[in-house]
PDB file of N, CA and C in Angstrom:
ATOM      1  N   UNK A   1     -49.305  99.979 -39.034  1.00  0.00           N
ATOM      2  CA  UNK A   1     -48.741  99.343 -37.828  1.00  0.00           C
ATOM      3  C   UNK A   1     -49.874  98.980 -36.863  1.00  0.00           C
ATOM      4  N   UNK A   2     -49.462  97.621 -36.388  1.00  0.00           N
ATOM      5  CA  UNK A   2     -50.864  97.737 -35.779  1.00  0.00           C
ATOM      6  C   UNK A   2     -50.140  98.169 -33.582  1.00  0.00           C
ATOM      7  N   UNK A   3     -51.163  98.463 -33.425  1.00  0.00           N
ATOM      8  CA  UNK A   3     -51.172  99.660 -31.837  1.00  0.00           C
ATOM      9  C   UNK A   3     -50.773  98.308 -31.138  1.00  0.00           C
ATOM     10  N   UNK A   4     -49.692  98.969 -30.265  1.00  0.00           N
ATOM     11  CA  UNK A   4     -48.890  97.412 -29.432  1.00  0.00           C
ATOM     12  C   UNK A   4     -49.879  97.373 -28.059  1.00  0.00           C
ATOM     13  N   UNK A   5     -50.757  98.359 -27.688  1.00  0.00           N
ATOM     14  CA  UNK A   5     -51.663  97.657 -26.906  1.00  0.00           C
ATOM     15  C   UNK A   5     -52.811  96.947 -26.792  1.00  0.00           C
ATOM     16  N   UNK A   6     -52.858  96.831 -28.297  1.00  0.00           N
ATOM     17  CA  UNK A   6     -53.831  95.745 -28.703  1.00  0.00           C
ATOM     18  C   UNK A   6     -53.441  94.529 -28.875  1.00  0.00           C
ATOM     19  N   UNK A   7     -52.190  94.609 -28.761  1.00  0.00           N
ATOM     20  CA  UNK A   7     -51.282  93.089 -28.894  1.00  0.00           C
ATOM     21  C   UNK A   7     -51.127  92.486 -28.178  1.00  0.00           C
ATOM     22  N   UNK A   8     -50.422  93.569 -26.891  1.00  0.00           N
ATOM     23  CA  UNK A   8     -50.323  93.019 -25.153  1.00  0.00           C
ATOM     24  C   UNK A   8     -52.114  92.484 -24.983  1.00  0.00           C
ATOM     25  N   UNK A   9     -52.773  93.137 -25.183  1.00  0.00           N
ATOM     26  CA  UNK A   9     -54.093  93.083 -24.699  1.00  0.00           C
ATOM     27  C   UNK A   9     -54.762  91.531 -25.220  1.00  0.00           C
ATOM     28  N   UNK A  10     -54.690  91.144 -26.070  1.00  0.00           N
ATOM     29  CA  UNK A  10     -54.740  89.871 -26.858  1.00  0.00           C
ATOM     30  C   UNK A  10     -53.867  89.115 -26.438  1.00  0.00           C
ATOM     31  N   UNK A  11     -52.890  88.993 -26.604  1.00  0.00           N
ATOM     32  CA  UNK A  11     -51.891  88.198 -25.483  1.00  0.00           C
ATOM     33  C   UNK A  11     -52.391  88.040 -24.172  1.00  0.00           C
ATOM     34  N   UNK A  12     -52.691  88.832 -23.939  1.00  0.00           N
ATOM     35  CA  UNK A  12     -52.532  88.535 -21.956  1.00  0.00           C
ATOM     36  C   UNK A  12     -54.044  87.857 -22.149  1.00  0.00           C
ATOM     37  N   UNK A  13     -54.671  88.073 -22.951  1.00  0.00           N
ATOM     38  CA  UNK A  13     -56.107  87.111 -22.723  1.00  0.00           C
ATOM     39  C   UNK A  13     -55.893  85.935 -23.469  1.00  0.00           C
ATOM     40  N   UNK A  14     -55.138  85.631 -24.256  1.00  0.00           N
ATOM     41  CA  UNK A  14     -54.567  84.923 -25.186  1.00  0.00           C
ATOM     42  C   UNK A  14     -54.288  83.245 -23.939  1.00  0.00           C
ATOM     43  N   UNK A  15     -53.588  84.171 -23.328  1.00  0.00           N
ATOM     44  CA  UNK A  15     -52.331  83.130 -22.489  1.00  0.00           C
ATOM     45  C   UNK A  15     -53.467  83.038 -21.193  1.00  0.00           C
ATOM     46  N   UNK A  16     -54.276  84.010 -20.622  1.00  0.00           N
ATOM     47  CA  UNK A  16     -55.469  83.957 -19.443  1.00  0.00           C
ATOM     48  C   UNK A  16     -55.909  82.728 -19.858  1.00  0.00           C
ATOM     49  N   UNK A  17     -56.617  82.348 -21.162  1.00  0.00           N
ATOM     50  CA  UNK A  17     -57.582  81.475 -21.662  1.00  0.00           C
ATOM     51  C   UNK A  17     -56.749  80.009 -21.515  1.00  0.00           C
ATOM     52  N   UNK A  18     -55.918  79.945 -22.070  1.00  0.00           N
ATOM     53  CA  UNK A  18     -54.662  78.772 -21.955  1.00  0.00           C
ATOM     54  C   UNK A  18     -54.098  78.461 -20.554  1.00  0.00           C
ATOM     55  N   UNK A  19     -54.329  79.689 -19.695  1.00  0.00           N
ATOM     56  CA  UNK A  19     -53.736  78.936 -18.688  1.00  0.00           C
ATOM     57  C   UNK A  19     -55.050  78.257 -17.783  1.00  0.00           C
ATOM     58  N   UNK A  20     -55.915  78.968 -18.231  1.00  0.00           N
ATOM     59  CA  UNK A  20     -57.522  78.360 -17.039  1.00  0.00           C
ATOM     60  C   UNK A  20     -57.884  77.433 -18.093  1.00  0.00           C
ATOM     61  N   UNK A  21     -57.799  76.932 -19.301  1.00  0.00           N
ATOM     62  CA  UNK A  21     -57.917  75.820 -20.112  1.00  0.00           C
ATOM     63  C   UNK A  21     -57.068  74.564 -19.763  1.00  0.00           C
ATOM     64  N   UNK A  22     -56.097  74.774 -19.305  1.00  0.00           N
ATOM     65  CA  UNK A  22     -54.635  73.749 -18.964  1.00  0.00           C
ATOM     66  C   UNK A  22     -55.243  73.430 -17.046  1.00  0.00           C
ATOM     67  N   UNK A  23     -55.788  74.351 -16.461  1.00  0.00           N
ATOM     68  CA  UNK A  23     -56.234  74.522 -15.040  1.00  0.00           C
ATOM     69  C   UNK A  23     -57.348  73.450 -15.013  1.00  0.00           C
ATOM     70  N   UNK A  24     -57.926  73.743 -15.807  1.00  0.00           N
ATOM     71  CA  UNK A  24     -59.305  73.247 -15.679  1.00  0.00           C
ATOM     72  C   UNK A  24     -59.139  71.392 -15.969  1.00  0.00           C
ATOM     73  N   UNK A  25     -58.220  71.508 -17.306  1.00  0.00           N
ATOM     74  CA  UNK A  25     -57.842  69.762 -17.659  1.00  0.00           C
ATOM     75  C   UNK A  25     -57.373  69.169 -16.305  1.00  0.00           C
ATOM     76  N   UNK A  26     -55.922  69.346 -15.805  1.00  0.00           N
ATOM     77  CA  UNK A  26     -55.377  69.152 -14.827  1.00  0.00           C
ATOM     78  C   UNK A  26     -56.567  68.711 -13.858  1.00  0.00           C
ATOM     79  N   UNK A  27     -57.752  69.281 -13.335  1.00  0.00           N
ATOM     80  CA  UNK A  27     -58.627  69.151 -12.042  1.00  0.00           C
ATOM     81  C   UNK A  27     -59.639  67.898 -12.786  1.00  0.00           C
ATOM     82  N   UNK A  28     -59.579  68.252 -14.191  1.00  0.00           N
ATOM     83  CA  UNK A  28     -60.485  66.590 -14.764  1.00  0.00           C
ATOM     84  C   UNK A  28     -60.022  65.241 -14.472  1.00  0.00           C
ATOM     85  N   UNK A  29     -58.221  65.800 -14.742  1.00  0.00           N
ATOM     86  CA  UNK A  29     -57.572  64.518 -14.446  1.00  0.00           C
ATOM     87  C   UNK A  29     -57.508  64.398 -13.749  1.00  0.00           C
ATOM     88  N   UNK A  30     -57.597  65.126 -12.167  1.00  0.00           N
ATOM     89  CA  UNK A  30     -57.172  64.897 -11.147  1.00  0.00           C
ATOM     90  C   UNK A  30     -58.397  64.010 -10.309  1.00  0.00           C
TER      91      UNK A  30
END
């Protein structure tokens, strides 16, 4: 099984990276 706080933990940096990736486009286009 793999340890569910390595999952949350990957996720939440997962989705960090995607959302300052999507942040960052948005201010190119802008």
């Amino acid at each position: 099984m793999i340890p569910v706080h390595l999952v949350l933990g990957a996720s939440t940096v997962w989705i960090g990276e995607c959302l300052a990736n999507r942040r960052d486009a948005s201010l190119d286009n802008g």
